[in-house]
PDB file of N, CA and C in Angstrom:
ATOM      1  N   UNK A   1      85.350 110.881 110.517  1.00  0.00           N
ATOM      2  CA  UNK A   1      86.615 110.520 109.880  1.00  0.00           C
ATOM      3  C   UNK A   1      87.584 111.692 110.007  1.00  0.00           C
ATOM      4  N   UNK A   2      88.836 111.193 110.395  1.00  0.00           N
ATOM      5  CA  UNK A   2      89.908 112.865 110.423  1.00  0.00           C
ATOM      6  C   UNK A   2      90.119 113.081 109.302  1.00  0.00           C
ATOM      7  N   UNK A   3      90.634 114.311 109.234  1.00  0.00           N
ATOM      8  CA  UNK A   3      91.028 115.054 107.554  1.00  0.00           C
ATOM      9  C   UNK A   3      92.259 114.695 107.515  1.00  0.00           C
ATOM     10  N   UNK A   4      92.746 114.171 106.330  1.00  0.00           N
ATOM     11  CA  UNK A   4      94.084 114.055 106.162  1.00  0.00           C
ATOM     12  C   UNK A   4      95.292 114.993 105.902  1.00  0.00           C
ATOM     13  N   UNK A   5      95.866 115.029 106.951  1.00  0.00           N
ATOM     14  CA  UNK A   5      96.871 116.050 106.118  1.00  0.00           C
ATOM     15  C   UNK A   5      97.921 116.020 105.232  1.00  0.00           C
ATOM     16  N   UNK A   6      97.789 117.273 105.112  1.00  0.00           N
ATOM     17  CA  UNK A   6      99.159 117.207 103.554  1.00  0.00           C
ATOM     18  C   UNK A   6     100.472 117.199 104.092  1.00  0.00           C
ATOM     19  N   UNK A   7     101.258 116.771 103.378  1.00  0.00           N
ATOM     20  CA  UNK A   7     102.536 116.588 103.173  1.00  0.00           C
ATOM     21  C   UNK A   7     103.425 117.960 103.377  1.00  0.00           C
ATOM     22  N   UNK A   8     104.049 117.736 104.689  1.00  0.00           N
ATOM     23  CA  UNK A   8     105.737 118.985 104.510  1.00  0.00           C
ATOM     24  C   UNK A   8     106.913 118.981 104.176  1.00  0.00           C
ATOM     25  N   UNK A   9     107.299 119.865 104.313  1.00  0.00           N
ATOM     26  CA  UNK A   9     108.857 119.210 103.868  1.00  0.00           C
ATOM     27  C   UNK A   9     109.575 120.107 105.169  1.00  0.00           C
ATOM     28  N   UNK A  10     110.977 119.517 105.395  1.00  0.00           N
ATOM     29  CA  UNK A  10     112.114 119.945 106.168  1.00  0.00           C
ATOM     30  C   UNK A  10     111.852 121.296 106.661  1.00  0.00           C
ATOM     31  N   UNK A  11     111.688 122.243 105.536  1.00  0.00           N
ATOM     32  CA  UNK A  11     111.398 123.816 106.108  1.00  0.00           C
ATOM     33  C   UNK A  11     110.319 123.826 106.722  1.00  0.00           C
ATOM     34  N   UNK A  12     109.296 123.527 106.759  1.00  0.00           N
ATOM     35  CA  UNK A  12     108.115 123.768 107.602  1.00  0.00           C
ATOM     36  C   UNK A  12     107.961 123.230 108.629  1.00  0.00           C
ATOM     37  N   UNK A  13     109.320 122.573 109.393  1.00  0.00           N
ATOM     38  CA  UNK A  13     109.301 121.837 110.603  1.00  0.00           C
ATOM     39  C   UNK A  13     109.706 122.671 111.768  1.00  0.00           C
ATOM     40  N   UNK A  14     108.999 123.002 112.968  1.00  0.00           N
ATOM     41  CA  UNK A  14     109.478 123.842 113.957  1.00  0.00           C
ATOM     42  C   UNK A  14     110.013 122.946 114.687  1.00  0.00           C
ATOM     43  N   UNK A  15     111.065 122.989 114.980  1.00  0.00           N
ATOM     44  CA  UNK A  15     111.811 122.685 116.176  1.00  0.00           C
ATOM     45  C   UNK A  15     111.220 122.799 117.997  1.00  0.00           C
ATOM     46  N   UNK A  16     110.481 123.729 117.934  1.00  0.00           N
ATOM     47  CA  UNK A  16     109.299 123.437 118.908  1.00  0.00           C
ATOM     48  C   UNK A  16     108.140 123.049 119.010  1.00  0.00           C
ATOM     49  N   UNK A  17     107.812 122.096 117.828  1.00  0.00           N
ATOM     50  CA  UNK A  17     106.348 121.663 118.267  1.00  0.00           C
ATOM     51  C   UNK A  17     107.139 119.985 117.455  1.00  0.00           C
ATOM     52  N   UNK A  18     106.712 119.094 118.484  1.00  0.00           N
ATOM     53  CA  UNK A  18     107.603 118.067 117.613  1.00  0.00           C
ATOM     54  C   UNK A  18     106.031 117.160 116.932  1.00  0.00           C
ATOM     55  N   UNK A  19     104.865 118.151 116.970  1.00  0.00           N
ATOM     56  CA  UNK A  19     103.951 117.066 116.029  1.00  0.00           C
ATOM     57  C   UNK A  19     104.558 117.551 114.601  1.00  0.00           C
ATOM     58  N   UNK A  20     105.160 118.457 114.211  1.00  0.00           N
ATOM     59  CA  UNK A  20     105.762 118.660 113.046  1.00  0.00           C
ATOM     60  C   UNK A  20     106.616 117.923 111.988  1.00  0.00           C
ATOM     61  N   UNK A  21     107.811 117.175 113.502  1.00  0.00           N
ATOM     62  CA  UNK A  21     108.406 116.394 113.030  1.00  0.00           C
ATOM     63  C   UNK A  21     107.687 114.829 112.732  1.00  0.00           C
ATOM     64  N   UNK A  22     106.564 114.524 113.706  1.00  0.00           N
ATOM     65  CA  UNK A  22     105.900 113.433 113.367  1.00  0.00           C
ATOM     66  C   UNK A  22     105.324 113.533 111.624  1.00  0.00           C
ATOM     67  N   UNK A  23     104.388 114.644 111.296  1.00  0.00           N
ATOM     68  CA  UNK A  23     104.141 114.648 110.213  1.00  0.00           C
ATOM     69  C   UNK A  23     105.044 114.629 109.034  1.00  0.00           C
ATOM     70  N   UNK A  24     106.195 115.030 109.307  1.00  0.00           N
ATOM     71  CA  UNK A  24     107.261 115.196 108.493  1.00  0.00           C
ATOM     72  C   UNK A  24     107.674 113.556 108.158  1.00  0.00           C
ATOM     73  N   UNK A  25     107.866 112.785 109.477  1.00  0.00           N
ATOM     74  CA  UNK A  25     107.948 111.179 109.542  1.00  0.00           C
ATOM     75  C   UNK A  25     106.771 110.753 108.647  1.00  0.00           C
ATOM     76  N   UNK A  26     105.765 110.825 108.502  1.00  0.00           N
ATOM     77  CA  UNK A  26     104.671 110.546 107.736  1.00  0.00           C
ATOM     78  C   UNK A  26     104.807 110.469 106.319  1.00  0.00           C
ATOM     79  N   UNK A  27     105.212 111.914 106.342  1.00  0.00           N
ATOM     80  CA  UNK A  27     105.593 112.456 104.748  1.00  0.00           C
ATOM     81  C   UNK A  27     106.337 111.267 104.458  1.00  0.00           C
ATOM     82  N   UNK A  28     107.661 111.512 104.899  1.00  0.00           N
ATOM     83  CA  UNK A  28     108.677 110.200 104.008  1.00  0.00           C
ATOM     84  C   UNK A  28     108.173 108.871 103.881  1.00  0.00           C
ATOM     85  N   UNK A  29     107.245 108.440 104.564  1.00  0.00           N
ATOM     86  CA  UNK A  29     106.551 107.182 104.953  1.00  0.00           C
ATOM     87  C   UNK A  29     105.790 106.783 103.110  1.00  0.00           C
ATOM     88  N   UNK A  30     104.951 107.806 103.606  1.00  0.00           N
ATOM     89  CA  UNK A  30     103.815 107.931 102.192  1.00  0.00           C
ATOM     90  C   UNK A  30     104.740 108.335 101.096  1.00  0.00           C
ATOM     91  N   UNK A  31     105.651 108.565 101.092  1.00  0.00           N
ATOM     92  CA  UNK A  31     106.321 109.090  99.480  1.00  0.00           C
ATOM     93  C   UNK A  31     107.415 108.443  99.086  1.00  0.00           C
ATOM     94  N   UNK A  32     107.436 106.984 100.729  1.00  0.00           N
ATOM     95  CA  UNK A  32     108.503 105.759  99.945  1.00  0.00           C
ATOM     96  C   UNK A  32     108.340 104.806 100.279  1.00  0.00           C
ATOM     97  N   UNK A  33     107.173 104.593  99.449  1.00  0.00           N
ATOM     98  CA  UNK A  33     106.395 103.565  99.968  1.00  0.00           C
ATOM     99  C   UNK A  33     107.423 101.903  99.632  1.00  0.00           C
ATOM    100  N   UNK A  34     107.255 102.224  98.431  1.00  0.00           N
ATOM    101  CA  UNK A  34     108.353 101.719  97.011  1.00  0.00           C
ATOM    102  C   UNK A  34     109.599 101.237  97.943  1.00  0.00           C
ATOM    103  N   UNK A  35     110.454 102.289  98.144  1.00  0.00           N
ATOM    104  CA  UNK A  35     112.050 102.387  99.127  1.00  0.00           C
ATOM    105  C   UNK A  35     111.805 101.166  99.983  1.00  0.00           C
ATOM    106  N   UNK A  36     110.668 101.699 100.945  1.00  0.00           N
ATOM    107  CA  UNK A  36     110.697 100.815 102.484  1.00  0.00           C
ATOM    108  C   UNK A  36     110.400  99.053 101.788  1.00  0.00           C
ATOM    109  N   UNK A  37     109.490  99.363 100.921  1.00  0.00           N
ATOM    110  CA  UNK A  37     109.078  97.839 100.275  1.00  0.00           C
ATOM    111  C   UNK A  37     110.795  96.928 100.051  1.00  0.00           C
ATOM    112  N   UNK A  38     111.285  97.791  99.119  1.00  0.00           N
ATOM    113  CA  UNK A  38     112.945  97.502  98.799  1.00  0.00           C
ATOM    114  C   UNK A  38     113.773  97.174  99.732  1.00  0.00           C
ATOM    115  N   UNK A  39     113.274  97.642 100.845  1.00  0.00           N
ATOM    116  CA  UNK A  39     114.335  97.851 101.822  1.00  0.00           C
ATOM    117  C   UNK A  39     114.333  96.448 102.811  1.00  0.00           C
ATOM    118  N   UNK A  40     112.754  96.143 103.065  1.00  0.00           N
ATOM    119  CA  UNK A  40     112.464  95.084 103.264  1.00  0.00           C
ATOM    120  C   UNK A  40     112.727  93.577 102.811  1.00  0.00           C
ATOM    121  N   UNK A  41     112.604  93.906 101.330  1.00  0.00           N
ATOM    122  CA  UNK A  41     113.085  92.508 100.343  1.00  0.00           C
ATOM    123  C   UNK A  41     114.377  92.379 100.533  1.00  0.00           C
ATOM    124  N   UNK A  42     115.679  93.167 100.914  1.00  0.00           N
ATOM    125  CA  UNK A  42     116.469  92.904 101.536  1.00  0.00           C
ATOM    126  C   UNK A  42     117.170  92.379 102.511  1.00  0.00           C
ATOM    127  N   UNK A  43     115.999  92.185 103.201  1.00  0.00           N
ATOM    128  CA  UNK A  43     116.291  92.083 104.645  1.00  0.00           C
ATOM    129  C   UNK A  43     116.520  92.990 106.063  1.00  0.00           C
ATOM    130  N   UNK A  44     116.249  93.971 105.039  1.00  0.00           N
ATOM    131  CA  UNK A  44     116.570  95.175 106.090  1.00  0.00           C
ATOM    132  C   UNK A  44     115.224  95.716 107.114  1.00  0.00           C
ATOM    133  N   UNK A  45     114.871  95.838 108.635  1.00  0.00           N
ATOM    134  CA  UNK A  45     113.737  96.247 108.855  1.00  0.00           C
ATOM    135  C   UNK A  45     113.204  98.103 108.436  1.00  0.00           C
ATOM    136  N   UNK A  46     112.599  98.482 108.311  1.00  0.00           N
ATOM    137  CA  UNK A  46     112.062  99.804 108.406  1.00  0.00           C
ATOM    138  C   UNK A  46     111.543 100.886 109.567  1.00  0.00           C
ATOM    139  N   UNK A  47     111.673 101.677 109.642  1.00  0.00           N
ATOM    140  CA  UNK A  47     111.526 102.363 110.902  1.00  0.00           C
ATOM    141  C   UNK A  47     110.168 103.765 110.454  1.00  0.00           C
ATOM    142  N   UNK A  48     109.042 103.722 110.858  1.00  0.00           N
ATOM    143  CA  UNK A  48     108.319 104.885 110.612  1.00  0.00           C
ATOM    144  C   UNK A  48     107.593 105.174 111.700  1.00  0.00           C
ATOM    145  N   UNK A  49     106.911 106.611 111.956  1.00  0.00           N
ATOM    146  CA  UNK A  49     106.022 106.984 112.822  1.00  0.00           C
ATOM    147  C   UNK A  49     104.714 106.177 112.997  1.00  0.00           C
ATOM    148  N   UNK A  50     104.436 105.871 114.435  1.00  0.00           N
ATOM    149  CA  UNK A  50     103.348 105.125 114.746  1.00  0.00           C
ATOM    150  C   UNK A  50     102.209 106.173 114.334  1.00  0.00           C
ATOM    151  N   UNK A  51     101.357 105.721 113.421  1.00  0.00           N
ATOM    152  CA  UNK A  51      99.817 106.586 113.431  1.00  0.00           C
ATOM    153  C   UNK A  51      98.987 106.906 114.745  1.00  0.00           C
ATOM    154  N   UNK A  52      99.407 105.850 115.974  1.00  0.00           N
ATOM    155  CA  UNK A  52      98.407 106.164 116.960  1.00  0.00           C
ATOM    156  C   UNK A  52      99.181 106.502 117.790  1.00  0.00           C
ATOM    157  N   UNK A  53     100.284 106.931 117.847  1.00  0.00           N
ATOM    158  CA  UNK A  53     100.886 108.037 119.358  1.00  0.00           C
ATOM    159  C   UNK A  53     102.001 108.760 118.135  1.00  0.00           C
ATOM    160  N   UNK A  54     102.268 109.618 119.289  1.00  0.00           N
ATOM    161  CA  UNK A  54     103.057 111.058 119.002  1.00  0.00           C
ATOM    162  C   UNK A  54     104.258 110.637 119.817  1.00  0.00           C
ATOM    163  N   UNK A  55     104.121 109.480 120.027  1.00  0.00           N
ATOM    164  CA  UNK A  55     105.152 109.214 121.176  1.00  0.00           C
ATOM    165  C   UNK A  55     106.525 108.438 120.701  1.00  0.00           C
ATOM    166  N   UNK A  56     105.658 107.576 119.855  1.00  0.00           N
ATOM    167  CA  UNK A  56     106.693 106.236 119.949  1.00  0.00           C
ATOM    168  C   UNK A  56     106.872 106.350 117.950  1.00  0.00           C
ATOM    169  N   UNK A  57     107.367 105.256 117.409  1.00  0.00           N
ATOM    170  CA  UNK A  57     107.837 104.854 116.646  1.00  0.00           C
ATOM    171  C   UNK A  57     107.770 103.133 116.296  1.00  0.00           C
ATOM    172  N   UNK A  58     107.499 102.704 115.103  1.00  0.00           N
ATOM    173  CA  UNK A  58     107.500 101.109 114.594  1.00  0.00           C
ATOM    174  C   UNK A  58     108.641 100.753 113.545  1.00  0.00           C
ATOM    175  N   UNK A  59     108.899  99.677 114.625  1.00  0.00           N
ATOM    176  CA  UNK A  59     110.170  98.790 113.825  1.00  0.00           C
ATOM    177  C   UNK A  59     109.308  97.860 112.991  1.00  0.00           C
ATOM    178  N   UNK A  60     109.264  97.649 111.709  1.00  0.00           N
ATOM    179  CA  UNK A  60     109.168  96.578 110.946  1.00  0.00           C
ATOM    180  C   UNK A  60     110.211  96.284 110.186  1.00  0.00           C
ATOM    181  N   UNK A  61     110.111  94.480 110.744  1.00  0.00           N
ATOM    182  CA  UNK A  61     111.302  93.691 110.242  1.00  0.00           C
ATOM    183  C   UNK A  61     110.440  92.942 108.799  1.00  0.00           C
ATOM    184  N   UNK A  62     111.227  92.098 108.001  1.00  0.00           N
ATOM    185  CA  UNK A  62     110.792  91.969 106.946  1.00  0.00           C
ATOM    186  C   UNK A  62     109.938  90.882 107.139  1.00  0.00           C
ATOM    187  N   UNK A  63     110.226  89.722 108.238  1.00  0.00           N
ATOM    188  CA  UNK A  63     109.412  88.589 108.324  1.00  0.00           C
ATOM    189  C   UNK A  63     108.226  88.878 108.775  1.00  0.00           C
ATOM    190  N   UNK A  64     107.564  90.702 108.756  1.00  0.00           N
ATOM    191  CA  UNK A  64     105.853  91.088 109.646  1.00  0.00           C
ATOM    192  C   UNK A  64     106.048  91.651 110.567  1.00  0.00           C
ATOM    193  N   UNK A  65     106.991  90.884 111.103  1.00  0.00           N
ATOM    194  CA  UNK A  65     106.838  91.433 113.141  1.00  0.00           C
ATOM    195  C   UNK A  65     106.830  92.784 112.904  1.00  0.00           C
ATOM    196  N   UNK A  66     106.057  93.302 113.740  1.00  0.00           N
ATOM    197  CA  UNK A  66     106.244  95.260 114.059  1.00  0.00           C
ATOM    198  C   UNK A  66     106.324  95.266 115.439  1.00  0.00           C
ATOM    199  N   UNK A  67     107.652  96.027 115.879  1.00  0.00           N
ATOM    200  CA  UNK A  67     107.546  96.246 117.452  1.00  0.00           C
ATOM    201  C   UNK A  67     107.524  98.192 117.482  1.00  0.00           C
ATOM    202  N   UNK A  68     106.872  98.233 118.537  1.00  0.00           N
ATOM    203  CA  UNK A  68     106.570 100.078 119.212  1.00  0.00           C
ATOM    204  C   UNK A  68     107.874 100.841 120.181  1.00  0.00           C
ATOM    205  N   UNK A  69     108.339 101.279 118.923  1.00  0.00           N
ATOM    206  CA  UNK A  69     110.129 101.983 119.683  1.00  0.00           C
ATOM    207  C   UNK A  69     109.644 102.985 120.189  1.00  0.00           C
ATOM    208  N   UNK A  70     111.189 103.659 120.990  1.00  0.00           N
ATOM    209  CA  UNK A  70     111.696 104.677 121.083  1.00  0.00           C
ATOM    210  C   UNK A  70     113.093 104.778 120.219  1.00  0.00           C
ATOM    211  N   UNK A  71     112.523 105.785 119.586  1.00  0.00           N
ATOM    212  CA  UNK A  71     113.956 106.286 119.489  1.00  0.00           C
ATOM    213  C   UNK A  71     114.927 106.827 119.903  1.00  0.00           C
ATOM    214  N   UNK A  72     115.899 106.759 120.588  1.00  0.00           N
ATOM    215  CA  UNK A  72     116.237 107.854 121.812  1.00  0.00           C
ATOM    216  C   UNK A  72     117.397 109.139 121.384  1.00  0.00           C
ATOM    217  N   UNK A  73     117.485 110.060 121.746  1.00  0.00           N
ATOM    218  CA  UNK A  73     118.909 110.979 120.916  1.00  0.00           C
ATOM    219  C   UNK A  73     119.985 110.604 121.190  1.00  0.00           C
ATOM    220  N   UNK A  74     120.737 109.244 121.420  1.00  0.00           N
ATOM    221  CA  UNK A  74     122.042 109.327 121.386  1.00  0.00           C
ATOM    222  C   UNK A  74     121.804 107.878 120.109  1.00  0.00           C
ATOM    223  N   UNK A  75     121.051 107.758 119.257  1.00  0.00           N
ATOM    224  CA  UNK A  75     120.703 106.876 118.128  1.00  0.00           C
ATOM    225  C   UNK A  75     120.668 105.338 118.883  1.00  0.00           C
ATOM    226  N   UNK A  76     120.088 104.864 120.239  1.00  0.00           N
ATOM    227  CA  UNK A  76     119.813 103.959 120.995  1.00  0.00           C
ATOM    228  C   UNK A  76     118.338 103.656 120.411  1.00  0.00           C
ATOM    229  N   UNK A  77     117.634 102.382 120.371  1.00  0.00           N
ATOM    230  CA  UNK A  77     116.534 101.915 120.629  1.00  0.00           C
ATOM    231  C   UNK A  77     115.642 101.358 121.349  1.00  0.00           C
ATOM    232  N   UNK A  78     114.558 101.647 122.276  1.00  0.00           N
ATOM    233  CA  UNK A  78     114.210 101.152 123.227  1.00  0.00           C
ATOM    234  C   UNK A  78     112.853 100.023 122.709  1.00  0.00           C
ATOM    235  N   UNK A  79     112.724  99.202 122.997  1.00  0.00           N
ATOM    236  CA  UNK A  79     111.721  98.567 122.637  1.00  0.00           C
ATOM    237  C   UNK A  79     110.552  98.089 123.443  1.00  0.00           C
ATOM    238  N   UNK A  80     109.618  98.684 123.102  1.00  0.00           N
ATOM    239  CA  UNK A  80     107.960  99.531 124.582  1.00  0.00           C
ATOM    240  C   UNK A  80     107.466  97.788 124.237  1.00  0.00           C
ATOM    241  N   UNK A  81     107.693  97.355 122.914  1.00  0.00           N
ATOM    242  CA  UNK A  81     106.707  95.611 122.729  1.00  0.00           C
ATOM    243  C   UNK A  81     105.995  95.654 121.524  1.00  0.00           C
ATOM    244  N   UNK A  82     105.543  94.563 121.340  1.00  0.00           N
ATOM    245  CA  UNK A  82     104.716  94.483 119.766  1.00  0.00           C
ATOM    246  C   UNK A  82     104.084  94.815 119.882  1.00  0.00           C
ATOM    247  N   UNK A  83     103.150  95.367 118.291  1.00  0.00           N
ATOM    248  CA  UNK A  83     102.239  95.830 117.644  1.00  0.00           C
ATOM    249  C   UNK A  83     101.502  94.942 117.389  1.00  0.00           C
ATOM    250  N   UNK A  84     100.462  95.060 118.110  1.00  0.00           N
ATOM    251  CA  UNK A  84      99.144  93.862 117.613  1.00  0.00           C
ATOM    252  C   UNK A  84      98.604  94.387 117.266  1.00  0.00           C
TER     253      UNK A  84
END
């Protein structure tokens, strides 16, 4: 079983190692849980780090569907396909 890791915040993120920023994505994940739930009953989808790549990113919309993004830096979305 992997060890879980703990929670960072903003300062402990290096700008050169981007598993940092993944864990950092994690963090907010696990500490809104509540938010994203809210956010959903809205209608709104949610966006968090995929647990199984370092790569990509999951769109969940409120009706279930989860699709496997990119996020790209000019705030574009690429969409790699669903999450089965």
């Amino acid at each position: 079983m992997e060890a879980r890791q703990e929670a960072i915040t903003f300062d402990q993120v290096n700008d050169d190692d981007p598993k940092t920023w993944r864990r950092l994505e994690r963090s907010f994940a696990i500490a809104n849980g509540d938010a994203a739930a809210e956010h959903l009953a809205a209608g709104r989808p949610i966006y968090y780090a995929d647990p199984a790549s370092d790569e990509y990113n999951i769109r969940e919309w409120p009706d279930g569907r989860k699709e496997r993004i990119i996020l790209e830096d000019n705030d574009e979305i690429t969409v790699i396909g669903p999450v089965e």
